[in-house]
Structures are given as structure tokens and as C-alpha cells.
N, C-alpha and C. Protein backbone atom coordinates (compact mmCIF):
# COMPACT_ATOMS: atom_id res chain seq x y z
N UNK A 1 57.05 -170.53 58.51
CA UNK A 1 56.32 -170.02 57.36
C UNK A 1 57.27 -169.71 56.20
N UNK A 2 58.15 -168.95 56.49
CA UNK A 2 59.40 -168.40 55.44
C UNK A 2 60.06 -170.03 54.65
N UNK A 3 60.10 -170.85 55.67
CA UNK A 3 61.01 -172.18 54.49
C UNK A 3 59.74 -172.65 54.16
N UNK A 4 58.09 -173.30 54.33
CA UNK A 4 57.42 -173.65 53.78
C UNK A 4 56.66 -172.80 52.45
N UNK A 5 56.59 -171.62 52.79
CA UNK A 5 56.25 -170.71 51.62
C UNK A 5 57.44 -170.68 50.20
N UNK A 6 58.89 -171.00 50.50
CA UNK A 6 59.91 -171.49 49.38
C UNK A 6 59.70 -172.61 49.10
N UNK A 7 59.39 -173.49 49.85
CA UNK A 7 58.95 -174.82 49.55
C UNK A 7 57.88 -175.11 48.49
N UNK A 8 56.99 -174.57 48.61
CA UNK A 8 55.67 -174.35 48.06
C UNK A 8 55.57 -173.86 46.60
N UNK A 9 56.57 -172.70 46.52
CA UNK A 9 57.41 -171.81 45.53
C UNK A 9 57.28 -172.81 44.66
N UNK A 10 59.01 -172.97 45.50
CA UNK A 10 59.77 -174.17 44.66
C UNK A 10 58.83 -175.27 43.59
N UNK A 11 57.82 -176.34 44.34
CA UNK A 11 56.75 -176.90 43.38
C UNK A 11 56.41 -176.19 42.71
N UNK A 12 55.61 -175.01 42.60
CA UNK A 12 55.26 -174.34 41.67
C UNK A 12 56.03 -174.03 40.69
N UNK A 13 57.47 -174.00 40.80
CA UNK A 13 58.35 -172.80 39.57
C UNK A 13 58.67 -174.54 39.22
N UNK A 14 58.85 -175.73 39.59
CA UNK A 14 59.80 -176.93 39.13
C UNK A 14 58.39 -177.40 37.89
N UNK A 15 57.23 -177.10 37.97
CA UNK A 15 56.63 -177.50 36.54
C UNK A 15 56.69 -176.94 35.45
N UNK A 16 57.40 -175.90 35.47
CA UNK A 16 57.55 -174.79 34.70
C UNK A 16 59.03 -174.80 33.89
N UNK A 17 59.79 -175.40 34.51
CA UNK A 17 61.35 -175.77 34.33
C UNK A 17 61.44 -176.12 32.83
N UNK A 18 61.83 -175.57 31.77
CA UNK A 18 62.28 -176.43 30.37
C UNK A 18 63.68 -177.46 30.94
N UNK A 19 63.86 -178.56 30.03
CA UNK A 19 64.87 -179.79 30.28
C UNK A 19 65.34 -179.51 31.05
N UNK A 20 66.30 -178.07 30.03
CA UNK A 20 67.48 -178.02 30.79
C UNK A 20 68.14 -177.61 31.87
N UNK A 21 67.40 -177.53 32.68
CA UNK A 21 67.35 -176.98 34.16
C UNK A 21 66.92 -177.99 35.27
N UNK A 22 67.31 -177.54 36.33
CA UNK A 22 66.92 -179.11 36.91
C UNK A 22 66.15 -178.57 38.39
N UNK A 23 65.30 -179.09 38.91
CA UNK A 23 65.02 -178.38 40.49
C UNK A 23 65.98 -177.95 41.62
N UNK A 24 67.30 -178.96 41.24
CA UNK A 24 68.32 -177.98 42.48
C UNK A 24 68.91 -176.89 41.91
N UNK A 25 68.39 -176.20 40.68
CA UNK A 25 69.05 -175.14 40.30
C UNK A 25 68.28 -173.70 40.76
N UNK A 26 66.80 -174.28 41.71
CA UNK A 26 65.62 -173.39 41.99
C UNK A 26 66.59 -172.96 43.36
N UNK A 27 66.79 -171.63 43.52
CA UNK A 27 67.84 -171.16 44.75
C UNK A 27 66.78 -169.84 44.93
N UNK A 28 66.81 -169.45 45.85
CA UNK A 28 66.18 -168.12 46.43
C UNK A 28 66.43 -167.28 45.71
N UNK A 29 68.16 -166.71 45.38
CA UNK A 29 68.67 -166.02 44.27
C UNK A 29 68.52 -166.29 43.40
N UNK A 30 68.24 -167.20 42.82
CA UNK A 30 67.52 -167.08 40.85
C UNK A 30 66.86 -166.71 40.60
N UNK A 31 67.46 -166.20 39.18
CA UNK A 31 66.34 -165.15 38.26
C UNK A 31 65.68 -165.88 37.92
N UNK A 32 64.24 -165.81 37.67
CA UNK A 32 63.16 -166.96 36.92
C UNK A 32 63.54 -166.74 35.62
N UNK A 33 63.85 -165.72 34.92
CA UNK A 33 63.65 -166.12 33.51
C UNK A 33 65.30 -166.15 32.69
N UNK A 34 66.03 -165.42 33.31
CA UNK A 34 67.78 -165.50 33.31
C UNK A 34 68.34 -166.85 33.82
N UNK A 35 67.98 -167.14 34.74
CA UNK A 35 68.54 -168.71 35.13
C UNK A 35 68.12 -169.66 35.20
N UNK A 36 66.88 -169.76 35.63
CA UNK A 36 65.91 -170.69 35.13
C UNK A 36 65.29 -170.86 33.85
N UNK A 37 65.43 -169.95 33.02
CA UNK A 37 65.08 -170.59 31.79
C UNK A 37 63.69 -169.95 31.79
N UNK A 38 62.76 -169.53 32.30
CA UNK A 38 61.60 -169.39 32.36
C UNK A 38 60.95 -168.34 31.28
N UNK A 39 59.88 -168.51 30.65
CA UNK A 39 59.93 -167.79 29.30
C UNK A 39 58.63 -166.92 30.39
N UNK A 40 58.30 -165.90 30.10
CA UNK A 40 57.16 -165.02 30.04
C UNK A 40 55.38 -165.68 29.82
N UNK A 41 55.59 -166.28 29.49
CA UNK A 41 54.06 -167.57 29.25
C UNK A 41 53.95 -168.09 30.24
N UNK A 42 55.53 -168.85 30.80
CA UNK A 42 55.07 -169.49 32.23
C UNK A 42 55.19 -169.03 33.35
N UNK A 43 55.92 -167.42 33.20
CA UNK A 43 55.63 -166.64 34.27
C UNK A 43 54.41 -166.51 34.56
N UNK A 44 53.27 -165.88 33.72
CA UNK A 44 52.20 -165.79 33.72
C UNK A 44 51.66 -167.07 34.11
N UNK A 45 52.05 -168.24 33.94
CA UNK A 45 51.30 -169.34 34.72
C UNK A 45 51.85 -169.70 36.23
N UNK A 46 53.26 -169.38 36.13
CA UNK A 46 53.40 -169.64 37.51
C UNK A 46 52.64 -168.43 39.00
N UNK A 47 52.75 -167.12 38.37
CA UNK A 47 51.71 -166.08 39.24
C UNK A 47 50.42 -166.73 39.55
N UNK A 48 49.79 -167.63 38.16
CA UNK A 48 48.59 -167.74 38.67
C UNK A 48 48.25 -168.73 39.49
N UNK A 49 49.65 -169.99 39.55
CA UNK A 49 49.53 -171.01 40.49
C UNK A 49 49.70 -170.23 41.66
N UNK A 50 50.91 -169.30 42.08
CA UNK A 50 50.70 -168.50 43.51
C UNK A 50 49.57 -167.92 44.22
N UNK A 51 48.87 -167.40 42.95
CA UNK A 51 47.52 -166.76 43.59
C UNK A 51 46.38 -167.93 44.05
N UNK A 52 46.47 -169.11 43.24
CA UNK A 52 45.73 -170.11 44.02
C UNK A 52 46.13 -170.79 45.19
N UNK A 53 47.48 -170.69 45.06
CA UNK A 53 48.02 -171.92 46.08
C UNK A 53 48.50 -170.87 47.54
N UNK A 54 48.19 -169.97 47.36
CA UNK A 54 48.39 -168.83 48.98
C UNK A 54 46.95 -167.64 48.58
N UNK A 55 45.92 -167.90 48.13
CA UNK A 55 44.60 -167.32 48.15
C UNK A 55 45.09 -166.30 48.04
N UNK A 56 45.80 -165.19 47.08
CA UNK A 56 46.40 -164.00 46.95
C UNK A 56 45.50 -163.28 45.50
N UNK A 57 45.91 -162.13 45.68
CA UNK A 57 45.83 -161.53 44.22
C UNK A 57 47.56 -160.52 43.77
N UNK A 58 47.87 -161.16 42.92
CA UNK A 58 49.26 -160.84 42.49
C UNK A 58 49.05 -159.33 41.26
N UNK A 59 49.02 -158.25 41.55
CA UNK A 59 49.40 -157.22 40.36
C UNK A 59 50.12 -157.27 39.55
N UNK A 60 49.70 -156.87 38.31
CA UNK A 60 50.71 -156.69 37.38
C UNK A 60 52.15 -155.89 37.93
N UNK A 61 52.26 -154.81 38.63
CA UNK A 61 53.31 -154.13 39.42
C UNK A 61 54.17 -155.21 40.23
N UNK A 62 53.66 -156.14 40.85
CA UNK A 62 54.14 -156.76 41.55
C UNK A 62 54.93 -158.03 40.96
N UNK A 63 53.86 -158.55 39.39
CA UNK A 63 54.79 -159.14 38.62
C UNK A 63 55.71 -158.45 37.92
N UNK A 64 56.08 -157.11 37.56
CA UNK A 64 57.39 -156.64 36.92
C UNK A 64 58.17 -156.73 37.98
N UNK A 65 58.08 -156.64 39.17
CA UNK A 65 59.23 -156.74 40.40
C UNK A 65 59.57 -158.20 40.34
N UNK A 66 58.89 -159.13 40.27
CA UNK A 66 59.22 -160.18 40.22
C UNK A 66 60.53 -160.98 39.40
N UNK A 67 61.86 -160.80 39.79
CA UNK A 67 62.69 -161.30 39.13
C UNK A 67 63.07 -162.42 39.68
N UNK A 68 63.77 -162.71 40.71
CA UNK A 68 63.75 -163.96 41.26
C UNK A 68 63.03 -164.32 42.50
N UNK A 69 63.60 -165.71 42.96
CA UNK A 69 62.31 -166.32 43.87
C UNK A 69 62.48 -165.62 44.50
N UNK A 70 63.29 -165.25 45.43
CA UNK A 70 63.12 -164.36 46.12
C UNK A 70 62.61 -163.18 46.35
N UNK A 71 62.38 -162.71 45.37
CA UNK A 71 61.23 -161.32 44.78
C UNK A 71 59.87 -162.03 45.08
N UNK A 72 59.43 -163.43 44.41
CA UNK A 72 58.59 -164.04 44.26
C UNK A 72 57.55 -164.44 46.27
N UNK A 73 58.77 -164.86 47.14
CA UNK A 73 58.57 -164.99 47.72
C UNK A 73 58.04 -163.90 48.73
N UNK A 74 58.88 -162.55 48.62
CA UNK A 74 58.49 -161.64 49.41
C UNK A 74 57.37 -160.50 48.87
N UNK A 75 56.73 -160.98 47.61
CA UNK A 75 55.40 -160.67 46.83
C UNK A 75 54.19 -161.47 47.90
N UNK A 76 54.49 -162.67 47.91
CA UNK A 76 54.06 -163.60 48.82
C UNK A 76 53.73 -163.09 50.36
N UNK A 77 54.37 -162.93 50.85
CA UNK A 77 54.31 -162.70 52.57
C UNK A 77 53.82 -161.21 52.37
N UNK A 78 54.22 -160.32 51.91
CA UNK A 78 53.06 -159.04 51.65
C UNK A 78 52.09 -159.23 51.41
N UNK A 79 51.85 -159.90 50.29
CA UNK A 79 50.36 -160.43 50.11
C UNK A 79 49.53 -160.89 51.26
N UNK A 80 50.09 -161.82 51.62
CA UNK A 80 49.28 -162.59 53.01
C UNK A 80 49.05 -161.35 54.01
N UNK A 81 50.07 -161.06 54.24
CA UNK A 81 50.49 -159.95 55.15
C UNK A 81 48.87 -158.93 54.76
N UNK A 82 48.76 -158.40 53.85
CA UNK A 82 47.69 -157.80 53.57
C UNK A 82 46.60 -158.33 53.85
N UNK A 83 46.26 -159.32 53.06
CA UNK A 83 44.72 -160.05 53.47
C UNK A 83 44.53 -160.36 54.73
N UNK A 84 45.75 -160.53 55.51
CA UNK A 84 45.15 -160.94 57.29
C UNK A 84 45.06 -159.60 57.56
């Protein structure tokens, strides 16, 4: 579950990528918007691909924690974690 749920991530945050960044730069430790490049617009779009693509509901609280994937991911498994 833990490498398919980064996996999953990963698609989600790589449509979001401006140029200059590339998908092997998507690491567990990256910041979405410090290293990836990620502006605040597509944060807000990438939360809402998570909440469709793992049937979740993501908080605003939970998006200010959200700095890198790894934040992203373990928003994720709580989430699930909750609804089951």
C-alpha cells in the first residue's frame, strides 16, 4: 500500500510540474511548492485529485501541513485510515 499510494501521488503531483522540473525530481522529501515548483493554484488542484483518486476528504488543516510528499502521503493513509 505505502509504495502504491506514492505511486499514485507521484501521477498526480507530475501534471502539475511547470517545465522546469522533471518527474524524477518528485522524491518523498520534496517540498511541493519549494522544489517542485508548485504554485498554490495547483496545490489546490492537486488535493482535489487526492480526494478523488483515494475517496478522501482533505481539510484545509491538513492542507497547511502539507509541505512535501511525504506530508502528502501520510495525510493519505490517515485519511483512509479514518474512513475504514
Amino acid at each position: 500500500m505505502e509504495n502504491s499510494t506514492y505511486l499514485k501521488l507521484k501521477e498526480i503531483i507530475k501534471v502539475y510540474l511547470p517545465e522546469d522540473v522533471s518527474v524524477e525530481d518528485i522524491k518523498e522529501d520534496s517540498h511541493l511548492m519549494n522544489e517542485l515548483n508548485i504554485n498554490s493554484a495547483h496545490l489546490v488542484d492537486i488535493v482535489l485529485d487526492i480526494e478523488d483518486a483515494f475517496d478522501i476528504e482533505i481539510s484545509n488543516e491538513d492542507i497547511e501541513q502539507m509541505q512535501t510528499v511525504a506530508d502528502a502521503k501520510a495525510a493519505i493513509k490517515r485519511k483512509t485510515a479514518e474512513a475504514s
